[in-house]
N, C-alpha and C. Protein backbone atom coordinates (compact mmCIF):
# COMPACT_ATOMS: atom_id res chain seq x y z
N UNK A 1 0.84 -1.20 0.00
CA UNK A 1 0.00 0.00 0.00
C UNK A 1 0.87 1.25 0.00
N UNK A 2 0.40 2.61 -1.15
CA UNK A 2 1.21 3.81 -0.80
C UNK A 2 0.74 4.61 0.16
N UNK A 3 1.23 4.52 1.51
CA UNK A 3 0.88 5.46 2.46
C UNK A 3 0.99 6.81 2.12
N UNK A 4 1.67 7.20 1.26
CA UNK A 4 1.76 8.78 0.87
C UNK A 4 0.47 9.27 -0.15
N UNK A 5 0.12 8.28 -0.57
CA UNK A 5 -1.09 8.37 -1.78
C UNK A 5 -2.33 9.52 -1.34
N UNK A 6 -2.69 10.12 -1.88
CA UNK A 6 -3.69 11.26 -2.29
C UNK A 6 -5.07 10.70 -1.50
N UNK A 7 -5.72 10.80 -0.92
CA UNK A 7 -7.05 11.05 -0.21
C UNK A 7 -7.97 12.17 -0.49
N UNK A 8 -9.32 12.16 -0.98
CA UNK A 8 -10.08 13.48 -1.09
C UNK A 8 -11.42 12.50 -0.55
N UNK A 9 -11.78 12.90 0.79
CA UNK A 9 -12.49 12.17 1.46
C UNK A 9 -13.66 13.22 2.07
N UNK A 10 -13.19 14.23 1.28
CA UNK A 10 -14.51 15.37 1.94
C UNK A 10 -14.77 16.68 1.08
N UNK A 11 -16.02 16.94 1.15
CA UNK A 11 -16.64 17.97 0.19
C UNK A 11 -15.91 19.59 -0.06
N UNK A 12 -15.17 19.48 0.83
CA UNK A 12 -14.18 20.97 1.09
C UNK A 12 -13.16 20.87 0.21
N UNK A 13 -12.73 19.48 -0.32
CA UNK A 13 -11.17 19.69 -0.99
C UNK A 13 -11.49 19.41 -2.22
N UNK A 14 -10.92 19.97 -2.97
CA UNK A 14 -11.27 19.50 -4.83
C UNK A 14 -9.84 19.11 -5.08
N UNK A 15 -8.58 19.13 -4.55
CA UNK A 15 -7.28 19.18 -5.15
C UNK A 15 -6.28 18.77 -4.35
N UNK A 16 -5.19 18.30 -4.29
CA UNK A 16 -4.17 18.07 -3.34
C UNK A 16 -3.99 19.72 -2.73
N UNK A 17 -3.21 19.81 -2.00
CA UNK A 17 -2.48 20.74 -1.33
C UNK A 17 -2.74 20.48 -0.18
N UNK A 18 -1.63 22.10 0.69
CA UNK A 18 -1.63 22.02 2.17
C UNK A 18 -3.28 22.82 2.89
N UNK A 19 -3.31 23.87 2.05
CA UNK A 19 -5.00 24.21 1.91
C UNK A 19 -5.76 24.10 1.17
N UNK A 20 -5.94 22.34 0.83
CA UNK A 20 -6.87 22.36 0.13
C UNK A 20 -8.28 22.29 0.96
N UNK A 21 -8.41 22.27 2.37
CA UNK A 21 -9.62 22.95 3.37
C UNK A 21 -9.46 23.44 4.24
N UNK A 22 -9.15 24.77 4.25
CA UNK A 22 -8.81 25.50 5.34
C UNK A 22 -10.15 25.18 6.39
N UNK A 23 -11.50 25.13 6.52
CA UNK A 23 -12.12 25.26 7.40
C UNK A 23 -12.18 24.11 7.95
N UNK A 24 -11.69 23.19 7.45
CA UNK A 24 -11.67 21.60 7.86
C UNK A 24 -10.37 21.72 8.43
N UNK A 25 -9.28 22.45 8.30
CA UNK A 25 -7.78 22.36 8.82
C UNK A 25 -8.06 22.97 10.02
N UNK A 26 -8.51 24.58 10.25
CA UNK A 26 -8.55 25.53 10.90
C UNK A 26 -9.65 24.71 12.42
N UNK A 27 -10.57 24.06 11.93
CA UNK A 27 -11.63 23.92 13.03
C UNK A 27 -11.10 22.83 13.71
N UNK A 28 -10.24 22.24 13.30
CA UNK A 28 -9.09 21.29 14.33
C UNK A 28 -8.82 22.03 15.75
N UNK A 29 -8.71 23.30 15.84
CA UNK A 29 -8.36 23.91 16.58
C UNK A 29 -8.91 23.80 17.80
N UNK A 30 -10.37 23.27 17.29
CA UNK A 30 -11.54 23.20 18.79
C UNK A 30 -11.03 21.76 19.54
N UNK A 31 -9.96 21.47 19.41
CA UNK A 31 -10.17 19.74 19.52
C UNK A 31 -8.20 20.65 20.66
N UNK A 32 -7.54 21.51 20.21
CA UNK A 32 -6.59 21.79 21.39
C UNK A 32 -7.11 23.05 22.10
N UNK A 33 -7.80 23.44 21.86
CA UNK A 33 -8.78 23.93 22.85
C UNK A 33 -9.00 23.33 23.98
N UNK A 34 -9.90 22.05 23.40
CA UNK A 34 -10.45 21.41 24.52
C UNK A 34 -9.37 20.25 25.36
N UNK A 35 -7.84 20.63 24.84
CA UNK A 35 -6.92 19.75 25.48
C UNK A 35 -6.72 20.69 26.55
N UNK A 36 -6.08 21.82 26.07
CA UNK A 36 -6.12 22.36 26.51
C UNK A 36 -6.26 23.14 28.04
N UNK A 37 -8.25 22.96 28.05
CA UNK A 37 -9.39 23.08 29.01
C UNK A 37 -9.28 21.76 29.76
N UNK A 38 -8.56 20.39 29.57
CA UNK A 38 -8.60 19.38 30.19
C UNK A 38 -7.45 19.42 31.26
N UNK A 39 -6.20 20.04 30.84
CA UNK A 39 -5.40 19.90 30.83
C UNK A 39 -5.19 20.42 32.25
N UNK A 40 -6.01 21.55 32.63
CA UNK A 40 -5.97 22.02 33.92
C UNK A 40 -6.77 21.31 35.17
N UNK A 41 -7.58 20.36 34.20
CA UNK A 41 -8.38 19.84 35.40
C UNK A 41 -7.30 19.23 36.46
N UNK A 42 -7.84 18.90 37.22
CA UNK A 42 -7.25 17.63 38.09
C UNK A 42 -7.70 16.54 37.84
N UNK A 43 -6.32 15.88 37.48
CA UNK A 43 -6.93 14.07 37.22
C UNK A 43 -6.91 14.50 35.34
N UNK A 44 -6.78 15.36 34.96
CA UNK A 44 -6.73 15.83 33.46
C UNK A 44 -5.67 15.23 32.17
N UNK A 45 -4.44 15.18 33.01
CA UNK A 45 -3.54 14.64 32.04
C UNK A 45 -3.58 14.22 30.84
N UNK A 46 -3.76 12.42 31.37
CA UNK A 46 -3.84 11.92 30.34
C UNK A 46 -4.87 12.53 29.15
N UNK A 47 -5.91 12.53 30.17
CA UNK A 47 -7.15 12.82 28.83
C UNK A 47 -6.58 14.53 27.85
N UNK A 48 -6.20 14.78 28.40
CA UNK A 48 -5.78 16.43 27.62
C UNK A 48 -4.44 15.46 27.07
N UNK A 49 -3.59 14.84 27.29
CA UNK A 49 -2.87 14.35 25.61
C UNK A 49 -3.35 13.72 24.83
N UNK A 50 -4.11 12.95 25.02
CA UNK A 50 -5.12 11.71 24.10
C UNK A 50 -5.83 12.68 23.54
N UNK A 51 -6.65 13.76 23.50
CA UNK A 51 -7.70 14.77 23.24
C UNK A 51 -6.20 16.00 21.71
N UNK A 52 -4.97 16.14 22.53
CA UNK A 52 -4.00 16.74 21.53
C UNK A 52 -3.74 15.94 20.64
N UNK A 53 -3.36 14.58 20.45
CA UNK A 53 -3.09 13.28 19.48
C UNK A 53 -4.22 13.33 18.66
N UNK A 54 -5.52 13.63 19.00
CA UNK A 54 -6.74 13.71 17.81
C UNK A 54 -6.58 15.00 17.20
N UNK A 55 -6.14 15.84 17.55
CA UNK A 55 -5.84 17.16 17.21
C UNK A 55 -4.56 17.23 16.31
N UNK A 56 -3.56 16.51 16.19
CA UNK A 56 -2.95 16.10 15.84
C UNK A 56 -2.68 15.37 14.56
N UNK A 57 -3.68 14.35 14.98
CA UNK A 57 -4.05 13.09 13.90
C UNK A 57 -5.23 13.81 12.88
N UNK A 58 -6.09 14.52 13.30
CA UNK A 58 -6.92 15.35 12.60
C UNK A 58 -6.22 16.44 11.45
N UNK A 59 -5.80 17.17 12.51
CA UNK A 59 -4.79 18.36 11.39
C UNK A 59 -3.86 17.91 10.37
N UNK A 60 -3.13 16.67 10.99
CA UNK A 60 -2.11 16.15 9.57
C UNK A 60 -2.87 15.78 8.43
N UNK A 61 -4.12 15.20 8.71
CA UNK A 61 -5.21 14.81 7.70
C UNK A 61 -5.52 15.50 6.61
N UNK A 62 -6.37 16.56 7.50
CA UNK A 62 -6.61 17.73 6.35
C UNK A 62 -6.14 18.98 5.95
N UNK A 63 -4.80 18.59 6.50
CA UNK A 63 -3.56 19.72 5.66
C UNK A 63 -2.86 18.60 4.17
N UNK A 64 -2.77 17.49 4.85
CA UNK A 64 -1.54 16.92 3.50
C UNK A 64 -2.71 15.98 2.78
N UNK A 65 -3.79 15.00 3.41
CA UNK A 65 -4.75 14.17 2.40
C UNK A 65 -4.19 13.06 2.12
N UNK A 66 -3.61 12.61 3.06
CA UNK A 66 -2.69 11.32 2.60
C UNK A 66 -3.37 9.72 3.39
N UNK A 67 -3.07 8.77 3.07
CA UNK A 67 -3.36 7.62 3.99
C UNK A 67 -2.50 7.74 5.44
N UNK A 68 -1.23 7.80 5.15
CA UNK A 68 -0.71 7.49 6.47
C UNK A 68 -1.37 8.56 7.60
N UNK A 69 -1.60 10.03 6.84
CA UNK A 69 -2.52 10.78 7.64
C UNK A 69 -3.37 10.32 8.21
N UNK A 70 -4.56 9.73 7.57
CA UNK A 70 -5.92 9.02 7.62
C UNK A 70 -6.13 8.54 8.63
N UNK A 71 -5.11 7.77 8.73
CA UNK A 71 -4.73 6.23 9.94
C UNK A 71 -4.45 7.13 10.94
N UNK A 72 -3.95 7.99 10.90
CA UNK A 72 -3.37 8.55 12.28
C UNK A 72 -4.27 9.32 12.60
N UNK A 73 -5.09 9.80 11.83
CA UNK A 73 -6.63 10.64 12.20
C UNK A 73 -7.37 9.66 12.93
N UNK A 74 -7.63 8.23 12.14
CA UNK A 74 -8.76 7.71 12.79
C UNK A 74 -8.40 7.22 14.03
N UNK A 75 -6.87 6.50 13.60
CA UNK A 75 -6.26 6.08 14.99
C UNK A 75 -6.43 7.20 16.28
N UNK A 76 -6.01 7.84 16.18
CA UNK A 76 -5.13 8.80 18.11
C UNK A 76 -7.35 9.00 18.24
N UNK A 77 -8.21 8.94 17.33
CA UNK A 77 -9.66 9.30 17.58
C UNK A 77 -10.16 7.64 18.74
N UNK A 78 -9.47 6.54 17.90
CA UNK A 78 -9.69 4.81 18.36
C UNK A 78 -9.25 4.70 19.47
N UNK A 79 -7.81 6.00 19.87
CA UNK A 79 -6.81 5.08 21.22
C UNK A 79 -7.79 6.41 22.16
N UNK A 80 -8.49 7.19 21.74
CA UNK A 80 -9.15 8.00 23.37
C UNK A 80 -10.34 7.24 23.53
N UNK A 81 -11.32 6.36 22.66
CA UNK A 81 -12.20 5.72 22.49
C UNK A 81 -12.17 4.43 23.71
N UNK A 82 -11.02 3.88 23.31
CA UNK A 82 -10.97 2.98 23.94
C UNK A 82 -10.47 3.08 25.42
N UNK A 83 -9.19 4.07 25.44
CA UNK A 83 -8.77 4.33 26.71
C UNK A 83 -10.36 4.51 27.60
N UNK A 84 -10.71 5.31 27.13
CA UNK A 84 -12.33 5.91 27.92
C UNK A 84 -12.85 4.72 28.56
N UNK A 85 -13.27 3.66 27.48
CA UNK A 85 -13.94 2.28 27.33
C UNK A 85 -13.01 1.22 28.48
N UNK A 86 -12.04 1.68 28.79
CA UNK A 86 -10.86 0.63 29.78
C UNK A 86 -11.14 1.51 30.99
N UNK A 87 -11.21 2.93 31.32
CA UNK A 87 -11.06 3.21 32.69
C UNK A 87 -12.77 3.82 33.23
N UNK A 88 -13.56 3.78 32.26
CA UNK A 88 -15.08 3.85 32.92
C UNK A 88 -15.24 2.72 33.77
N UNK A 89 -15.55 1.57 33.35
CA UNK A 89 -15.56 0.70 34.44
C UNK A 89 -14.96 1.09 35.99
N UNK A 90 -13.60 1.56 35.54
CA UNK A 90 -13.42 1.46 36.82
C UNK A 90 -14.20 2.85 37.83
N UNK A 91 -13.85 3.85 36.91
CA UNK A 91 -13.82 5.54 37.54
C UNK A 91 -15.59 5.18 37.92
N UNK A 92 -16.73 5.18 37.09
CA UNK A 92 -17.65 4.62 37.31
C UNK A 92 -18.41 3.87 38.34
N UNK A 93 -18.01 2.83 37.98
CA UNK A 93 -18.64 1.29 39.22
C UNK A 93 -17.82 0.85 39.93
N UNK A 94 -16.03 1.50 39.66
CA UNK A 94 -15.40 0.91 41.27
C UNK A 94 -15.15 -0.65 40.80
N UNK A 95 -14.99 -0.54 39.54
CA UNK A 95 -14.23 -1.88 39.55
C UNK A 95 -12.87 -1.76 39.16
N UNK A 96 -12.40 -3.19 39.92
CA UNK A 96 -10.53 -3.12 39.93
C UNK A 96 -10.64 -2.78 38.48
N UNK A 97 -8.91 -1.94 38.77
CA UNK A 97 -8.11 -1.65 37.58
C UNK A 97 -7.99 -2.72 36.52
N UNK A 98 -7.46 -3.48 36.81
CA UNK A 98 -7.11 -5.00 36.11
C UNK A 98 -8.18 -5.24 35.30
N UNK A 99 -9.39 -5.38 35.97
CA UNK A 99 -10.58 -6.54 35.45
C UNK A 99 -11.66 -4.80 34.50
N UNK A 100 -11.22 -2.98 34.68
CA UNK A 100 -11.74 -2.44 33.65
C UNK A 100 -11.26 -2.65 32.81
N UNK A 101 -9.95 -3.05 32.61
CA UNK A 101 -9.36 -2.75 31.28
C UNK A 101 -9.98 -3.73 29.85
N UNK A 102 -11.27 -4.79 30.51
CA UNK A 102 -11.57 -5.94 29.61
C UNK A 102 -12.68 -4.87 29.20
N UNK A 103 -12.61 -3.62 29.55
CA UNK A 103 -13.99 -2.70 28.60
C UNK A 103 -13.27 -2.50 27.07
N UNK A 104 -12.29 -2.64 27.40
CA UNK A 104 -11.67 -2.71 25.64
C UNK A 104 -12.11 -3.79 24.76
N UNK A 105 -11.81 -4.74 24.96
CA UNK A 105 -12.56 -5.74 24.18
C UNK A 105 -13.91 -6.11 24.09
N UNK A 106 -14.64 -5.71 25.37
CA UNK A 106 -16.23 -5.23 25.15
C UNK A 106 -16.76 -4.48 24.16
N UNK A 107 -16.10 -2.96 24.19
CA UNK A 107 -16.24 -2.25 23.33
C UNK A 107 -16.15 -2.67 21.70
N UNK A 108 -14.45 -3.26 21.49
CA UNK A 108 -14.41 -3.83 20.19
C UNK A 108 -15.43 -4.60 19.51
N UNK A 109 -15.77 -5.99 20.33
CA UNK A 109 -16.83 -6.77 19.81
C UNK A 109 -18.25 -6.03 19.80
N UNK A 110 -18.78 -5.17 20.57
CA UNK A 110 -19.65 -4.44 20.22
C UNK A 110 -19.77 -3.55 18.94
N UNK A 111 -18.67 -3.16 19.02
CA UNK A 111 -18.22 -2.46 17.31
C UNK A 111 -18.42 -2.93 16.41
N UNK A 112 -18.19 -4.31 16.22
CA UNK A 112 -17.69 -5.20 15.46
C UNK A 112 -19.38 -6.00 15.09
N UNK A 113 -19.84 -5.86 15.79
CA UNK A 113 -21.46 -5.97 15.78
C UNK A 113 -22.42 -5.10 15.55
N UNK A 114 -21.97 -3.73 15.67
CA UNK A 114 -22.64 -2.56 15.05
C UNK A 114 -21.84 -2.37 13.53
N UNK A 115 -20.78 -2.82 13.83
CA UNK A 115 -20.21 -2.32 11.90
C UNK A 115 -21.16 -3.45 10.79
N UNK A 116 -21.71 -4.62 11.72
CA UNK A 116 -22.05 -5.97 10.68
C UNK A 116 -23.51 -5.64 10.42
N UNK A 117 -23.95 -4.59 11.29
CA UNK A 117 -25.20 -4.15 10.55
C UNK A 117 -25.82 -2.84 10.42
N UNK A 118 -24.18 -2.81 9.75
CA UNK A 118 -24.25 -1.23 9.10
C UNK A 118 -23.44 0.14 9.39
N UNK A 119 -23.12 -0.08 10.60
CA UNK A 119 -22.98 1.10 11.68
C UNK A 119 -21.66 1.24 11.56
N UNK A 120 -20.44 1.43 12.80
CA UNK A 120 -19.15 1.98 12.75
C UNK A 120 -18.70 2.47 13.94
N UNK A 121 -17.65 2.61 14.16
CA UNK A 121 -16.84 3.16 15.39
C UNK A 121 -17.28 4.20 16.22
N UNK A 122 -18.04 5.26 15.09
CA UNK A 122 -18.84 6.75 15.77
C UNK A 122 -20.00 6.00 16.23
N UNK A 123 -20.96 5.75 15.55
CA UNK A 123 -22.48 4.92 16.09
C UNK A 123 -22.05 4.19 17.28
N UNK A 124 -21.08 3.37 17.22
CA UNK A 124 -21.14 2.65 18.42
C UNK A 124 -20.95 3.22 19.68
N UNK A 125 -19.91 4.49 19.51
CA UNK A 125 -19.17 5.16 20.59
C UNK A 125 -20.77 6.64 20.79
N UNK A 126 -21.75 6.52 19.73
CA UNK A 126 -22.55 6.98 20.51
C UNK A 126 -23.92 6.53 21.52
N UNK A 127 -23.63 5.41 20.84
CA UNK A 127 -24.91 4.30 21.58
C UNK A 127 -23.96 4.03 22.52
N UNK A 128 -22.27 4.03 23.53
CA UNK A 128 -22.05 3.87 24.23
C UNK A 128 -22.46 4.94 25.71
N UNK A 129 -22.25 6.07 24.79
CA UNK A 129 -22.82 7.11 25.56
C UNK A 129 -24.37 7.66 26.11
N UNK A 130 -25.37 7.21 25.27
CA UNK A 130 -26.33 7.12 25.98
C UNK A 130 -26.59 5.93 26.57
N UNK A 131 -25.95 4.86 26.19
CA UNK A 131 -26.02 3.57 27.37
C UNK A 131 -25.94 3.98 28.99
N UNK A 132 -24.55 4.99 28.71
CA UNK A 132 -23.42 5.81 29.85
C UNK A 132 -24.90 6.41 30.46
N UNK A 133 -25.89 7.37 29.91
CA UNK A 133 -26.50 8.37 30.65
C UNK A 133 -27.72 7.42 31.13
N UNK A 134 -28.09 6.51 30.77
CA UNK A 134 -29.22 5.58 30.99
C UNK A 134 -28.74 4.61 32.23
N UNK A 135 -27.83 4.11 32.56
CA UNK A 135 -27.09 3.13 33.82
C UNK A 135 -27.03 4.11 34.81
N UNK A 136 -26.21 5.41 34.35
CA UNK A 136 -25.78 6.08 35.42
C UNK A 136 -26.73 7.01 36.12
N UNK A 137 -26.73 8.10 37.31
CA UNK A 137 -27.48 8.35 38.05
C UNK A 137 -27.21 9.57 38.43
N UNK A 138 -28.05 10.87 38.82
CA UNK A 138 -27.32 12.04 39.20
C UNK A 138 -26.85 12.88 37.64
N UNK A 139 -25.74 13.62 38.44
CA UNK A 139 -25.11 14.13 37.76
C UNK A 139 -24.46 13.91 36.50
N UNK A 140 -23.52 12.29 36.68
CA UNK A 140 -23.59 11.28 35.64
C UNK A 140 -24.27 11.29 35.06
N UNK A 141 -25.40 11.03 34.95
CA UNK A 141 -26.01 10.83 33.99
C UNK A 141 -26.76 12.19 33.46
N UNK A 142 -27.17 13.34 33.70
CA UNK A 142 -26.63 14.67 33.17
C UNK A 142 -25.70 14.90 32.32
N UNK A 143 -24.60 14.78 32.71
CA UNK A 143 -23.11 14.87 31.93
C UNK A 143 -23.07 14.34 30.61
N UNK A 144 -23.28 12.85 30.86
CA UNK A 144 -23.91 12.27 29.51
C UNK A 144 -24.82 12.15 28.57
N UNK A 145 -25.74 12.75 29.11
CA UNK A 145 -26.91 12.61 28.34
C UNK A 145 -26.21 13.65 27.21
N UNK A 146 -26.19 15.00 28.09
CA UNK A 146 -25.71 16.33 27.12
C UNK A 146 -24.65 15.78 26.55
N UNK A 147 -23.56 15.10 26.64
CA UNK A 147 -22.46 14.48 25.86
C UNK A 147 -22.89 13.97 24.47
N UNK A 148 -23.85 12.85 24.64
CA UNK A 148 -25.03 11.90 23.83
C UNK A 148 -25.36 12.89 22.40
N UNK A 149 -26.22 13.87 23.14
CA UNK A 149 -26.85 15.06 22.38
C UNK A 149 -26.28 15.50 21.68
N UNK A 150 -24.95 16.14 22.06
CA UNK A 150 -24.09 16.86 21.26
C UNK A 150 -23.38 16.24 20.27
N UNK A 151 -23.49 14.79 20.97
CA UNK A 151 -22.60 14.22 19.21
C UNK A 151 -23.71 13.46 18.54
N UNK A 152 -24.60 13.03 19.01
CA UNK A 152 -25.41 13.15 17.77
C UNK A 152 -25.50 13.88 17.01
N UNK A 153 -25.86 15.11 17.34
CA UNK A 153 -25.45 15.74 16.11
C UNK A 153 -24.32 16.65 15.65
N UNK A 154 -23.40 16.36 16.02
CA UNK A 154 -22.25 15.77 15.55
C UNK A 154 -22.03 15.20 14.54
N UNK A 155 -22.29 13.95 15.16
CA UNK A 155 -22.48 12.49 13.99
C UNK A 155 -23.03 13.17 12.51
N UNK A 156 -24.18 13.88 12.95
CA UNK A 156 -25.38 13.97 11.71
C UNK A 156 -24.69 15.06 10.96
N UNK A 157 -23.63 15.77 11.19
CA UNK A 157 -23.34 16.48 10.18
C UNK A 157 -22.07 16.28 9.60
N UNK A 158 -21.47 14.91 10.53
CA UNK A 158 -19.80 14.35 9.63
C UNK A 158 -21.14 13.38 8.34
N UNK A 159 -21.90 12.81 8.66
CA UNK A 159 -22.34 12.29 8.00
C UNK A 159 -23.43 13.32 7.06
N UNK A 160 -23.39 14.21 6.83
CA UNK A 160 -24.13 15.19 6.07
C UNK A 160 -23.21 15.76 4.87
N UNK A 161 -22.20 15.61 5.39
CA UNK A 161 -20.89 16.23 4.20
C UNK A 161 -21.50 16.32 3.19
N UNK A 162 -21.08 15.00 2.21
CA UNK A 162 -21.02 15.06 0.92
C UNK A 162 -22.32 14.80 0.30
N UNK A 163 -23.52 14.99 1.15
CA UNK A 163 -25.10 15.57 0.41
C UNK A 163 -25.38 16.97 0.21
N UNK A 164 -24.40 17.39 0.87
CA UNK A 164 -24.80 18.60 0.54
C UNK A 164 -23.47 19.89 -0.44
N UNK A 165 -22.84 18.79 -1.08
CA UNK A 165 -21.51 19.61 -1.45
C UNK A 165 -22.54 20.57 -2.82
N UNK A 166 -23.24 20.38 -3.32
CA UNK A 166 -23.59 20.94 -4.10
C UNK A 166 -24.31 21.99 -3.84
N UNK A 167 -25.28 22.56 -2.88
CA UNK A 167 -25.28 24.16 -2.04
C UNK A 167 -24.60 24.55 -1.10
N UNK A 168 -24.05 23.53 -0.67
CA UNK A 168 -22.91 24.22 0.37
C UNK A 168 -21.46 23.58 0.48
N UNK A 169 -20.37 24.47 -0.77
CA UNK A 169 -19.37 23.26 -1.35
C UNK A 169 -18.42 23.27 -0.31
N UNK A 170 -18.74 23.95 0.98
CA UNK A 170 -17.18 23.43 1.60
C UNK A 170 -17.64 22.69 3.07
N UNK A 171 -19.36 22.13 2.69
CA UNK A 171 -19.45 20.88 3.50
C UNK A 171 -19.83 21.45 5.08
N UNK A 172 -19.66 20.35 5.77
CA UNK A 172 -20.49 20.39 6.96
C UNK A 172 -19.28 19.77 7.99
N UNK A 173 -18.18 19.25 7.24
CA UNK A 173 -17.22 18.57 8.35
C UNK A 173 -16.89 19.06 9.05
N UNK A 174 -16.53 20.69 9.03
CA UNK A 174 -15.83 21.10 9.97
C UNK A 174 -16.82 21.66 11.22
N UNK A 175 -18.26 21.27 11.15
CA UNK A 175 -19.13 21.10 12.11
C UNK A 175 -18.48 20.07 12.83
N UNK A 176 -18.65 19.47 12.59
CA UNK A 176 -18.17 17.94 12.95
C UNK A 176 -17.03 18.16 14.10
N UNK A 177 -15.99 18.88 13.57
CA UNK A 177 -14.75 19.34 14.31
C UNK A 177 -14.94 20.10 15.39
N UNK A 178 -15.81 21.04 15.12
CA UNK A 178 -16.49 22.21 16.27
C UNK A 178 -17.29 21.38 17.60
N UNK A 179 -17.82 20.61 17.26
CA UNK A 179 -18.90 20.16 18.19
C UNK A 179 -18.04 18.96 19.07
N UNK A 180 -17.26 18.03 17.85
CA UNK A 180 -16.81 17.25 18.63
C UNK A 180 -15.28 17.62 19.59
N UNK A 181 -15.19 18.75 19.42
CA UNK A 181 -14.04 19.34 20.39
C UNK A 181 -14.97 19.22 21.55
N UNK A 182 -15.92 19.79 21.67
CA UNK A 182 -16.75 19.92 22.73
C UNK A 182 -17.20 18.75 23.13
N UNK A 183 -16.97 17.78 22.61
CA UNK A 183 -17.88 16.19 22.91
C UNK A 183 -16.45 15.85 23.35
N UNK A 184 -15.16 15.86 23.60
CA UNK A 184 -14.24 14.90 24.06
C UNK A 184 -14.04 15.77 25.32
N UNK A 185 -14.08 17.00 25.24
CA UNK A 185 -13.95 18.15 26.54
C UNK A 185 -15.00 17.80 27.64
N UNK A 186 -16.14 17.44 27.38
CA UNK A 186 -17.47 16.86 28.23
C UNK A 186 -17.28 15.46 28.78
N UNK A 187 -16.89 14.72 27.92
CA UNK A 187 -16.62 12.94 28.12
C UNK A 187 -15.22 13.03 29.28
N UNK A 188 -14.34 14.21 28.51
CA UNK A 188 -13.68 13.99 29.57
C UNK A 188 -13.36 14.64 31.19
N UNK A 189 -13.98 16.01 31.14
CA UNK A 189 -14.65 16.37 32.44
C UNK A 189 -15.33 15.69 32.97
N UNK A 190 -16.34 14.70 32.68
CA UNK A 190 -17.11 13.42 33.48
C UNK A 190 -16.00 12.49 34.25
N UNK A 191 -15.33 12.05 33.31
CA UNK A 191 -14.23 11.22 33.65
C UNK A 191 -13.51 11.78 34.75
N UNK A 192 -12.98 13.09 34.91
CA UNK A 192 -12.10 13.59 35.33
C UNK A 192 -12.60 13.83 37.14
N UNK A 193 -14.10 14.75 36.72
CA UNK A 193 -14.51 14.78 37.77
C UNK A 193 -15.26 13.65 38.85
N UNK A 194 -15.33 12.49 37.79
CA UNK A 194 -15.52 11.27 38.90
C UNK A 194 -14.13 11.10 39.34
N UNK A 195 -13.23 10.62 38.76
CA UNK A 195 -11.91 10.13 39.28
C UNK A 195 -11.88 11.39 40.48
N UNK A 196 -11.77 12.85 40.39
CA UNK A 196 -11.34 13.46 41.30
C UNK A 196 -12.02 13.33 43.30
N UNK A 197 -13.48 12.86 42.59
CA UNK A 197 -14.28 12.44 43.47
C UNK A 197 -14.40 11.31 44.26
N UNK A 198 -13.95 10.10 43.68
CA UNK A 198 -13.43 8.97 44.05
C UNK A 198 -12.45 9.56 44.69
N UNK A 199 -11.39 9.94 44.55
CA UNK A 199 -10.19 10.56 45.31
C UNK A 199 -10.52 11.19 46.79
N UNK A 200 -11.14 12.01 46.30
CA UNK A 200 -11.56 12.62 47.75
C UNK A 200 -12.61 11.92 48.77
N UNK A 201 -13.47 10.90 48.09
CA UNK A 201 -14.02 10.24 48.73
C UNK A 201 -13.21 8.70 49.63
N UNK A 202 -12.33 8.75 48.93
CA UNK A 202 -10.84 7.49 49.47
C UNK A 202 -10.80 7.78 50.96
N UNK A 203 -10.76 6.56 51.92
CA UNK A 203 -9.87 6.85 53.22
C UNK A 203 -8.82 7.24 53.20
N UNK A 204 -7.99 7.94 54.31
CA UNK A 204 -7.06 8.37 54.33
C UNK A 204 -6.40 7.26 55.22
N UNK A 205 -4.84 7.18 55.03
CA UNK A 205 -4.54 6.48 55.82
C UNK A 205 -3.35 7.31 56.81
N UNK A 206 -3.77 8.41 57.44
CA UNK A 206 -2.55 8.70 58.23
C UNK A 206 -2.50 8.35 59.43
């Protein structure tokens, strides 16, 4: 396979180049933003580098249009997906470290069962999230619901692109980019602020 090979995978680009979509390049931006905004939380870390790697993997995408780009777009989007999918269990329901990390392969085969009838990595990772607001309770489930919401439609306008390149030729993706900065900034303030809470809720042992 030529990993360097040409990609035009969205209604914004008609041509190779480094701008061949500026608003698809530029709206990357919402995605280190929201690393950014993670980055200060407490308990933030990780999730604010995993959240820069999509930012990352995104921008190389739709500046150069290449495969090896592609992969690294969809990828660093797969490794916060799943990280999420390995430490909910625990941050969540308080289960050992060890025995969340089998939410990874939960997740996969669930994927893998939404891709066989029809669906894909986004669908699944949004039916994970209102699963998330429907189990959980409180605030949790607040957090998520609005998480849910927002990438639905989300979803509905990465998937709106290329119906509408013909009245609106530079597309809807970089909706997509806008909203879902805000959908990994939410997923991961949930995260963040349970873990911080678990923390403070811990015995002390002095």
């Amino acid at each position: 396979m030529n990993w360097t090979a040409y990609v035009d995978g969205y209604c914004e680009r008609l041509a190779p180049g480094l701008w061949g979509e500026p608003l698809n390049s530029l709206s990357n931006l919402a995605f280190l933003i929201a690393a950014i905004a993670v980055w200060r939380q407490p308990k933030g870390r990780v999730f604010a580098v995993l959240i820069g790697l999509v930012f990352l993997g995104s921008t190389a995408f739709h500046l150069l249009a290449t495969r090896w780009s592609a992969a690294a777009d969809t990828g660093f989007i797969l490794v916060f997906v799943l990280y999420y999918a390995a430490v909910f269990p625990h941050l969540f329901f308080g289960v050992r470290r060890g025995l969340s990390w089998l939410g990874i392969p939960v997740f996969l085969a669930f994927t893998a069962v939404v891709a066989s009838l029809g669906g894909g990595l986004y669908l699944s990772a949004l039916i994970g999230l209102v699963i998330f607001a429907i189990v959980l309770k409180g605030e949790d489930r607040r957090r998520f619901a609005i998480t849910a919401g927002v990438f639905g439609v989300s979803l509905s306008f990465r998937t709106a692109d290329h119906t509408v390149c013909g009245n609106f030729p530079a597309g809807t993706h970089f909706l997509w980019h806008l909203l879902n900065g805000l959908v990994l900034y939410l997923a991961a303030t949930a995260a963040t602020k349970r873990a911080a809470s678990r923390q403070d809720a811990a015995p002390s042992h002095s």
